[in-house]
Protein backbone atom coordinates (compact mmCIF):
# COMPACT_ATOMS: atom_id res chain seq x y z
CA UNK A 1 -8.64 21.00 7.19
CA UNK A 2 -6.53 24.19 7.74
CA UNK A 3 -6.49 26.30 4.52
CA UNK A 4 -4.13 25.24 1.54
CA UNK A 5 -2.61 27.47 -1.14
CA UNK A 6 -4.72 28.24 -4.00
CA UNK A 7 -2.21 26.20 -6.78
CA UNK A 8 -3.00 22.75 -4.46
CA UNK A 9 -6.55 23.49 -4.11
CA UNK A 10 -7.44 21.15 -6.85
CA UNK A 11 -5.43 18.62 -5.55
CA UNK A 12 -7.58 18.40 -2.96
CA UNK A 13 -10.35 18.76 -5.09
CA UNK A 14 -9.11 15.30 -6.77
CA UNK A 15 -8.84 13.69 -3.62
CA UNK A 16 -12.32 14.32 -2.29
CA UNK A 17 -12.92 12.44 -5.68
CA UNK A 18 -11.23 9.74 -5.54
CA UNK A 19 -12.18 9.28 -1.82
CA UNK A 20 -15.59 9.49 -2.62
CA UNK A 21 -15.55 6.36 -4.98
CA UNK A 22 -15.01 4.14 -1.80
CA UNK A 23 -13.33 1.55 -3.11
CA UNK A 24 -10.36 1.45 -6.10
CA UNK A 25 -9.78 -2.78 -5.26
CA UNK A 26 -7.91 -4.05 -8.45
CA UNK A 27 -10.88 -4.70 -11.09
CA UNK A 28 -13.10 -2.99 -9.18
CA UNK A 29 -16.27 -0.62 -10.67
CA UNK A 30 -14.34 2.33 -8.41
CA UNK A 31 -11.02 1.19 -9.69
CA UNK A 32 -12.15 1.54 -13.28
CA UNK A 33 -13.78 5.06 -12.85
CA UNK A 34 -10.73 6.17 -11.13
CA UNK A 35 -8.16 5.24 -14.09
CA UNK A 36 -10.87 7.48 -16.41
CA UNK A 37 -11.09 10.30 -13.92
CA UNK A 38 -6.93 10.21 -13.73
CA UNK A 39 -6.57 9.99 -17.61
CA UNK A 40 -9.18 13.14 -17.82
CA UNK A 41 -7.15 15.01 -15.08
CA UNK A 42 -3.88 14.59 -16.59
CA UNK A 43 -5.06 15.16 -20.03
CA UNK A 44 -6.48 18.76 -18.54
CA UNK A 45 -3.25 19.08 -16.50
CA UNK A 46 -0.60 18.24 -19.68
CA UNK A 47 -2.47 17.74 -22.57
CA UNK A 48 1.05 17.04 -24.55
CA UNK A 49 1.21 13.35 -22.75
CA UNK A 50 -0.04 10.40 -24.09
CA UNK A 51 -1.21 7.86 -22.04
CA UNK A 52 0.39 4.38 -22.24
CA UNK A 53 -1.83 1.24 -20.76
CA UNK A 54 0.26 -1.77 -19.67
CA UNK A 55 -1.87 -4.62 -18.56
CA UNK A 56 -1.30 -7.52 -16.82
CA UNK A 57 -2.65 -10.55 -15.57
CA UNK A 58 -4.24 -10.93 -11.94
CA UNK A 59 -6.31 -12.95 -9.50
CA UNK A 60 -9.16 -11.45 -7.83
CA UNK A 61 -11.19 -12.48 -4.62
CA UNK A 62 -14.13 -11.90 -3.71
CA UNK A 63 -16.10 -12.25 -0.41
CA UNK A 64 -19.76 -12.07 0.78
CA UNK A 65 -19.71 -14.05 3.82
CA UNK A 66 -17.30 -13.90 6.95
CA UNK A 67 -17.98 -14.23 10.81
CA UNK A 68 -16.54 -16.07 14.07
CA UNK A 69 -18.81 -18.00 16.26
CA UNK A 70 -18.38 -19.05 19.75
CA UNK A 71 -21.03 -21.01 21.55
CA UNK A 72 -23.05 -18.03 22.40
CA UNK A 73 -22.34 -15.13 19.54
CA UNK A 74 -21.84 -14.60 15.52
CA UNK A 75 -19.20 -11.66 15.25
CA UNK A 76 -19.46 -10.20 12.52
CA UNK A 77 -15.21 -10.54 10.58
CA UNK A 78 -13.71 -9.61 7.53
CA UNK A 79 -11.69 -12.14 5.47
CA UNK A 80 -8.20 -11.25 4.05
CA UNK A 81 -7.86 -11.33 0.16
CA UNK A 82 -5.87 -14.78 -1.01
CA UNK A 83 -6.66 -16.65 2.19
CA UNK A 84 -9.65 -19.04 2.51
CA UNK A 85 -9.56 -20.30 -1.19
CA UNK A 86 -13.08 -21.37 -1.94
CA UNK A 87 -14.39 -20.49 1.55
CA UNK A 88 -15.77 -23.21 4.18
CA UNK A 89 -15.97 -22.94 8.04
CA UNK A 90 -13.15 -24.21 10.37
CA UNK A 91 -12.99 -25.29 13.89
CA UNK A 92 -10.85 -24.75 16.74
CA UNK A 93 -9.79 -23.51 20.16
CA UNK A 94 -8.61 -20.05 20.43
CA UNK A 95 -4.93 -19.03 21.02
CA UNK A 96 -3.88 -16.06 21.07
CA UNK A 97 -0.44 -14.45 20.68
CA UNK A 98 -0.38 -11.14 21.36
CA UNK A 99 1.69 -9.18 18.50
CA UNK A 100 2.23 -12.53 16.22
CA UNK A 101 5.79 -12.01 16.16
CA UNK A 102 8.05 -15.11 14.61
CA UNK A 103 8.64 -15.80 18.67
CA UNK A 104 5.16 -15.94 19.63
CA UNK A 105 4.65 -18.56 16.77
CA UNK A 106 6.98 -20.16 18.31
CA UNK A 107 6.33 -20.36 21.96
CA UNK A 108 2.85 -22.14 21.31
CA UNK A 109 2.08 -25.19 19.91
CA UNK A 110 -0.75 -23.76 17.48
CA UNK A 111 -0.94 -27.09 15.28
CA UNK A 112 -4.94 -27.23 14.68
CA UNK A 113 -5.68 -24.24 16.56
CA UNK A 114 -7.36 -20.89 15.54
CA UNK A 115 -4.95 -18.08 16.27
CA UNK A 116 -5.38 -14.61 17.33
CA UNK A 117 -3.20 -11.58 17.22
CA UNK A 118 -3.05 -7.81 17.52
CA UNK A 119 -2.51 -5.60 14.36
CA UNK A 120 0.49 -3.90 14.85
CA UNK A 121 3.02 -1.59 11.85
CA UNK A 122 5.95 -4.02 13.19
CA UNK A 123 4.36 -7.53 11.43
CA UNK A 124 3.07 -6.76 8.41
CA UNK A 125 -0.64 -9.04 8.18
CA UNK A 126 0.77 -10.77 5.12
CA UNK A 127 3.86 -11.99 7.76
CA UNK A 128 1.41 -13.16 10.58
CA UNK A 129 -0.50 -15.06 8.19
CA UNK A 130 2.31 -16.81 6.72
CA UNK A 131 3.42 -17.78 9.93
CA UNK A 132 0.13 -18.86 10.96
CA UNK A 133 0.05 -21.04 7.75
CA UNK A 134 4.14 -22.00 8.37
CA UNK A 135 2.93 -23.27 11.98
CA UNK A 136 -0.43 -25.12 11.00
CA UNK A 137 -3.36 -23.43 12.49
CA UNK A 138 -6.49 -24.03 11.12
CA UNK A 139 -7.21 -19.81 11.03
CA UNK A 140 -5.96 -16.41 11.75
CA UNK A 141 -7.58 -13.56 13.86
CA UNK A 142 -6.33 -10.26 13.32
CA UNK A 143 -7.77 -7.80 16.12
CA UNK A 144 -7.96 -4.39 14.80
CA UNK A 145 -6.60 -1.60 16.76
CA UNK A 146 -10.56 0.19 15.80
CA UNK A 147 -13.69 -0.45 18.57
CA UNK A 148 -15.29 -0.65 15.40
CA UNK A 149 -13.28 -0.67 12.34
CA UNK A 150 -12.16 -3.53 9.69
CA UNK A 151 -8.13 -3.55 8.80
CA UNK A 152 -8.95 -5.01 5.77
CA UNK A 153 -6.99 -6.35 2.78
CA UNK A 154 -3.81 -8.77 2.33
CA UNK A 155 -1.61 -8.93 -0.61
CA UNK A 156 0.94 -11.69 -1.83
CA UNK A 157 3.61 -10.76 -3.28
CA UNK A 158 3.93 -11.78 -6.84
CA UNK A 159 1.75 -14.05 -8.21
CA UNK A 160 2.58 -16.57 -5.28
CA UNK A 161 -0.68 -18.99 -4.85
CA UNK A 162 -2.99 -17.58 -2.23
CA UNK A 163 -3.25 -19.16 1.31
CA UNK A 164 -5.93 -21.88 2.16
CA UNK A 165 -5.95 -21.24 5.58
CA UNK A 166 -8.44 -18.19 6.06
CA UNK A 167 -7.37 -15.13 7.81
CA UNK A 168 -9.79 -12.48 9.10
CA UNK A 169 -9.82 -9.11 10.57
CA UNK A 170 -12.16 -8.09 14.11
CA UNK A 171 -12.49 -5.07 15.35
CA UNK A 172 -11.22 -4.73 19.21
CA UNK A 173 -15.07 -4.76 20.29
CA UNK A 174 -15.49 -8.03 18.88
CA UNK A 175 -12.43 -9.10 20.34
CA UNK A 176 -13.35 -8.36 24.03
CA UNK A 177 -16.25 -10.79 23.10
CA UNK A 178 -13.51 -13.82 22.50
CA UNK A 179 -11.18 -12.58 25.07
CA UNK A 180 -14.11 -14.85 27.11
CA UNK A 181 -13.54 -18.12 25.21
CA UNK A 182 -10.05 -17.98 24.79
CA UNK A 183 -8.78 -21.75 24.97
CA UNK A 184 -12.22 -22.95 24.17
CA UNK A 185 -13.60 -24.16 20.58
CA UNK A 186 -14.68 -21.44 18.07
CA UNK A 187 -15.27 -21.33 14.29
CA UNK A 188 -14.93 -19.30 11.44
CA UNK A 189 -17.02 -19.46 8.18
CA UNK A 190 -16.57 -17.93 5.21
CA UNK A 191 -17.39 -18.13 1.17
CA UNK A 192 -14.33 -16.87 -1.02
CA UNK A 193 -13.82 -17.12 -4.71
CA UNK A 194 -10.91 -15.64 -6.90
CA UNK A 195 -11.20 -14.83 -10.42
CA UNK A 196 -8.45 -14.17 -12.95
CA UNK A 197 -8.58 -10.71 -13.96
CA UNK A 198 -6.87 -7.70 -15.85
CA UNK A 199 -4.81 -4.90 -14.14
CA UNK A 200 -3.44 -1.90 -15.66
CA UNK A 201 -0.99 0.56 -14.64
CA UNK A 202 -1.01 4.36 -16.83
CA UNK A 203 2.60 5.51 -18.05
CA UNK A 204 3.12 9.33 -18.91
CA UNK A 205 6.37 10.41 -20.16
CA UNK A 206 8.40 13.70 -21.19
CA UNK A 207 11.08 12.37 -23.39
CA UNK A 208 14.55 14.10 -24.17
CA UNK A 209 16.03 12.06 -27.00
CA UNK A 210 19.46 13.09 -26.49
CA UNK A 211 19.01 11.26 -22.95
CA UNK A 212 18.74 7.04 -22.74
CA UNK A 213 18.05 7.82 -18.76
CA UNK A 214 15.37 7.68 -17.12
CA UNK A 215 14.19 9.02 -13.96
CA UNK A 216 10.63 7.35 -12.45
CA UNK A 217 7.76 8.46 -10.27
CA UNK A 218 5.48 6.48 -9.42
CA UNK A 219 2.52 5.83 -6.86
CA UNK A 220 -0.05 3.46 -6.83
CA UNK A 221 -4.12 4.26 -7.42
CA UNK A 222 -5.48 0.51 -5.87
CA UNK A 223 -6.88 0.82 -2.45
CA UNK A 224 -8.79 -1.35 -0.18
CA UNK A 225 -11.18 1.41 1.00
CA UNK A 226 -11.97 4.93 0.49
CA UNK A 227 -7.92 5.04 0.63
CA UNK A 228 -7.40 8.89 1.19
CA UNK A 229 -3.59 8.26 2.56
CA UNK A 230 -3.38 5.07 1.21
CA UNK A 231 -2.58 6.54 -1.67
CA UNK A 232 -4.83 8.63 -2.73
CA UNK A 233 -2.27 11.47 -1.50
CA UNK A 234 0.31 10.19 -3.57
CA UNK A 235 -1.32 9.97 -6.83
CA UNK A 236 -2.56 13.54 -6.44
CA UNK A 237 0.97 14.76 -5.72
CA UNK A 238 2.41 12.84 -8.54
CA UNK A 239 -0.03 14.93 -10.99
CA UNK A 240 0.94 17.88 -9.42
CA UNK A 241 4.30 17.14 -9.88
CA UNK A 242 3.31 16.36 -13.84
CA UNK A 243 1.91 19.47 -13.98
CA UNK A 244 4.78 21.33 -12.02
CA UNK A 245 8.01 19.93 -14.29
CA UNK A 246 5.54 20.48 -17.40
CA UNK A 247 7.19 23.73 -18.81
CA UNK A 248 10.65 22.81 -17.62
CA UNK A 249 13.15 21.60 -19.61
CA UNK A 250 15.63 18.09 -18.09
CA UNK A 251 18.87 16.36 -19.07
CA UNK A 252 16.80 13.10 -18.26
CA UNK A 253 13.67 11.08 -19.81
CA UNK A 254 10.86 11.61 -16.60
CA UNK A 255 8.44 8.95 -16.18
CA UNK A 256 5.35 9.28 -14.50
CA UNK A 257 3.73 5.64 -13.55
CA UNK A 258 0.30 5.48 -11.45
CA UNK A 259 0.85 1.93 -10.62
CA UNK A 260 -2.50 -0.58 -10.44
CA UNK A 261 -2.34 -3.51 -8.02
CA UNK A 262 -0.16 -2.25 -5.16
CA UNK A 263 -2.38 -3.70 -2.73
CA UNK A 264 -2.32 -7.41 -3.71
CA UNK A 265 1.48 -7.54 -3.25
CA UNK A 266 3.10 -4.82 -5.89
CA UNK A 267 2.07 -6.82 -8.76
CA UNK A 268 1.78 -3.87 -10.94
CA UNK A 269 5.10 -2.73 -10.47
CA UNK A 270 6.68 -6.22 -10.60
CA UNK A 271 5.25 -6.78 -13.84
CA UNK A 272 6.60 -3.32 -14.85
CA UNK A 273 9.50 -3.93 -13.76
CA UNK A 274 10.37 -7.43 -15.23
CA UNK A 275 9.11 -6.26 -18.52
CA UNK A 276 11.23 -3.13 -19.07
CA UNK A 277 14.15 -4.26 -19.65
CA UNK A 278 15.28 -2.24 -22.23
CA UNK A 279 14.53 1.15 -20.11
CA UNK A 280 17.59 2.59 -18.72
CA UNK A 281 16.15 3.47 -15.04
CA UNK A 282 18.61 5.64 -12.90
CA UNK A 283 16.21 6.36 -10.24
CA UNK A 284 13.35 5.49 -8.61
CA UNK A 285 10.57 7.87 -6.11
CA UNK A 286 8.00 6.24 -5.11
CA UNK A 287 5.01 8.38 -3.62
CA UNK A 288 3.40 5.72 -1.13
CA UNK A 289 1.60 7.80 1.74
CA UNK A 290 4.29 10.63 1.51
CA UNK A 291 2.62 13.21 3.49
CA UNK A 292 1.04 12.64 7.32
CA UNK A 293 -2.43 13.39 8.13
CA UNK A 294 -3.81 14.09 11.64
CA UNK A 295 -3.08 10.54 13.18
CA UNK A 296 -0.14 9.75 11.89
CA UNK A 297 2.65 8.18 13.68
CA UNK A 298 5.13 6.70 11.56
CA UNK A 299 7.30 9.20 9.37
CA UNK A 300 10.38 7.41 7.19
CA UNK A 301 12.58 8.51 4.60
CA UNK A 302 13.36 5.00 3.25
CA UNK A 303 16.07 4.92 0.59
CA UNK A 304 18.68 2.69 -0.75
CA UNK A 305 22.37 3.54 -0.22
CA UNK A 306 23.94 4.87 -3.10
CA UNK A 307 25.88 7.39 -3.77
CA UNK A 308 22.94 9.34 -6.52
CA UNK A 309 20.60 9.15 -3.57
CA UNK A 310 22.48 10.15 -1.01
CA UNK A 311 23.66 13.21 -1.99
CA UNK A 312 20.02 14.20 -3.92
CA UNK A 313 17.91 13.35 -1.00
CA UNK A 314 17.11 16.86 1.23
CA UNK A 315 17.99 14.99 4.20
CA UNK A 316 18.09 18.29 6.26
CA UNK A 317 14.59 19.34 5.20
CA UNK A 318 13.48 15.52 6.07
CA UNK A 319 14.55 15.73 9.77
CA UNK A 320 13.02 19.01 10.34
CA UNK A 321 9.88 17.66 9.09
CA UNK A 322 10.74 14.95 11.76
CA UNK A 323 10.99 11.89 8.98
CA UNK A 324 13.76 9.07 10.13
CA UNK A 325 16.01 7.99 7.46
CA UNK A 326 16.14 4.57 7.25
CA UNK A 327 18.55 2.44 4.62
CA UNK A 328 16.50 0.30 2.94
CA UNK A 329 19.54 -2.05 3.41
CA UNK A 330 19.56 -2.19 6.54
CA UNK A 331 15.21 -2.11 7.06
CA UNK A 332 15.46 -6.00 5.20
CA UNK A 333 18.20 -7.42 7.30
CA UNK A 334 16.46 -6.46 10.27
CA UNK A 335 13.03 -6.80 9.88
CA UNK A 336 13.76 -10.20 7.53
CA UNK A 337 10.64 -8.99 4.93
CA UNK A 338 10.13 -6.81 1.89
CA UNK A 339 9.12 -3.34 2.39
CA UNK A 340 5.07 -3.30 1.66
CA UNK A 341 5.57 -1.10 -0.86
CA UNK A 342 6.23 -0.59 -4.97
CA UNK A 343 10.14 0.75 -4.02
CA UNK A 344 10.08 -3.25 -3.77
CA UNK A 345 9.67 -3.65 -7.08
CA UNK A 346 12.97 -1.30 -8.26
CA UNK A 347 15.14 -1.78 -4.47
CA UNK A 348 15.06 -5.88 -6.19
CA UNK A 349 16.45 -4.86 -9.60
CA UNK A 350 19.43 -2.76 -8.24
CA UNK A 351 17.81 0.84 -9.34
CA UNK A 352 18.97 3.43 -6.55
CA UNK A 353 15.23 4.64 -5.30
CA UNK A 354 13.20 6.60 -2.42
CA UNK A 355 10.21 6.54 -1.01
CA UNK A 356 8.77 8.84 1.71
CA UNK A 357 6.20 7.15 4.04
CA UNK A 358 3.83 8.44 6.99
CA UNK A 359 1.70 5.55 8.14
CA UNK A 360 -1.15 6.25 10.38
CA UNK A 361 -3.77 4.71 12.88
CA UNK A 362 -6.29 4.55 9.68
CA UNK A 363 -4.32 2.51 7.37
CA UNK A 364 -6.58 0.11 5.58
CA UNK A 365 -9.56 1.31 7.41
CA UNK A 366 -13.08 2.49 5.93
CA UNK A 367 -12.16 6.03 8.07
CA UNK A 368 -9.13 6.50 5.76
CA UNK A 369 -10.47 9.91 4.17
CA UNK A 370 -9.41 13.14 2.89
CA UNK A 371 -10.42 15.04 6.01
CA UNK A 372 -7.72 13.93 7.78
CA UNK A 373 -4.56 15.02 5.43
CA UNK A 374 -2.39 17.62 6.47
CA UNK A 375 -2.92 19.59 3.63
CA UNK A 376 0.23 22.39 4.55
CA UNK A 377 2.40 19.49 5.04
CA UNK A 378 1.52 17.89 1.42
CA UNK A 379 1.98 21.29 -0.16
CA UNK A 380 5.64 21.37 1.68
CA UNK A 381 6.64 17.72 0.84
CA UNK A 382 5.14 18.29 -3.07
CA UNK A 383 7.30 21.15 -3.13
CA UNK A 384 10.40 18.59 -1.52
CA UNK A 385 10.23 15.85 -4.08
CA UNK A 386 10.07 18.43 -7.06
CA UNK A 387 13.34 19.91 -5.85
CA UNK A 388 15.22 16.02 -5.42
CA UNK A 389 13.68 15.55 -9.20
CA UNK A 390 15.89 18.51 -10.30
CA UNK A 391 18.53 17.34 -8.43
CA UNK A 392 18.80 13.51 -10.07
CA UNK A 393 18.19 15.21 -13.31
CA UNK A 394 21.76 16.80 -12.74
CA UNK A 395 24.03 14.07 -11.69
């Protein structure tokens, strides 16, 4: 990592922590030490907050047994979250349809078949299942874009009932293995059970009680794997942030809310959002991968189109930094699906909201770590979002 100025050094500090715990999957042991090590940090950070718990109901899965066999060769898979209910093996020959766009579903007759397709950021996995399950294939192959690495994890949005058809990830070694059978009969076996189970997101707020607005932040602390980008990054720069606006005085109630369940389809944040009613939100930023690291490839400025957010967004700064704006208007008519992300939550109950998002070639991978952030580049976006807080605060 290049060096980092002294005041975000400990935001780096928190990341290696976090990182460290390998996992932060809803209910998880890592989840659960992660909401105490936040709750100690912020507490050290702004000891004038009080933490508020909201908790929720959710399903969890859990898997100890996935592979695909061909006549010759066990490969060793990974099976998506909420697809595969109860686990079982299925048979089938192999098709496979290159990116698993809505047209290559189409194309084939996959009725009965096993299906495989590449990974790619244009079809979300949760899309190429569902049109894997739309079109009747028995199972799903998603080839990771890794020689040797998992994209794991699959969320459904809401509290929608999980697939039955199962849906794995191989890595593109494996896959050069079943580029050999590809019309022939394989199988995939797996054991999945799901669990009901308790999420929480943590709420910190500074409260002027002149003001019945609100202004959120929120990023989500769930991750699949050692989730350094995904989101580690963000959580860390919304305590910053906490710490930064801590001796500053706003027009505006500011909320601070490290959102649980993210990763199983924004179920934290739809639960917060359906339940608070009676909170006056005038915007929303949501911190979801806001800064690159070294691989990434993807940088957006997603935001919805009103009037607040387009003239508090730093648009300038943005395109130096080389982010494309994007309406999120204009993102769901196009790409006909939410945006994988807790904006979803607040873009569906008409509060004007941005998110910043760098997506990289180790999303949802085990090699998503803190080495690779871009440590002068999260110092310059922290510094970014503090200044569009200030400026909602004023309109």
């Amino acid at each position: 990592m290049r060096s980092i100025p002294t005041k975000y050094q400990k935001d780096l500090d928190l990341l290696n922590r976090l990182s460290a715990l390998n996992t932060r999957k809803i209910c998880s042991d890592g989840n659960l030490v992660s909401q105490k090590i936040l709750q100690d940090e912020i507490k050290k950070r702004a000891d004038n907050l009080i933490c508020k718990e909201e908790v929720f109901p959710v399903k969890v899965c859990h898997s100890d047994l996935c592979k695909v066999n061909t006549d010759k060769k066990a490969l060793e898979a990974r099976l998506l979250d909420y697809t595969g209910l109860g686990g079982g093996k299925v048979e089938g020959d192999l098709v496979y349809l290159g990116d698993g766009t809505e047209n290559d579903f189409r194309r084939k007759n996959i009725n009965g078949k096993i299906v495989a397709c590449r990974y790619n950021m244009a079809n979300y996995r949760v899309m190429q299942v569902a049109r894997a399950n739309k079109y009747n294939a028995l199972g799903l192959i998603i080839i990771s874009e890794h020689p040797d690495l998992f994209q794991i994890g699959v969320g459904v949005p809401g509290f929608k009932e999980p697939f039955k058809m199962p849906a794995v990830s191989i890595s593109k070694s494996a896959w050069h293995h079943l580029t050999k059978v590809t019309g022939r009969s394989v199988s995939i076996e797996y054991r999945q059970n799901i669990q009901n189970g308790i999420g929480k997101n943590l709420i910190f707020d500074y409260c002027n009680h002149d003001s019945k607005e609100t202004i959120v932040v929120g990023a989500h602390f769930d991750s699949w794997g050692s989730g350094a980008h995904d989101n580690g990054v963000g959580v860390v720069m919304l305590i910053a942030l906490l710490e930064s606006i801590a001796s500053k005085r706003f027009k505006k109630n500011i909320r601070f809310i490290l959102f649980d369940a993210e990763e199983m389809g924004m179920i934290g944040s739809r639960w917060h959002t359906d339940h608070a009613s009676g909170d006056n939100y005038t915007a929303y930023i949501n911190l979801d991968m806001p800064s690159p690291s070294s691989s990434t490839f993807v940088k957006a400025v997603l935001f919805s189109n009103e009037w607040r957010m387009l003239k508090a967004i730093p648009f300038i700064r943005l395109l130096k930094n080389c982010y494309l704006p994007v309406p999120l208007g204009l993102f769901y008519r196009v790409s006909n699906a939410l945006f994988p992300s807790d904006i979803d939550s607040f873009f569906r109950k008409g509060v004007p909201c941005v998110t910043l998002y760098c997506n990289n070639s180790y999303y949802h991978t085990s090699d998503d770590t803190a080495d690779k952030i871009d440590v002068r580049r999260y110092a310059d976006i922290c510094s970014l979002v503090e200044n569009l807080i200030t400026k909602l605060d004023d309109m």
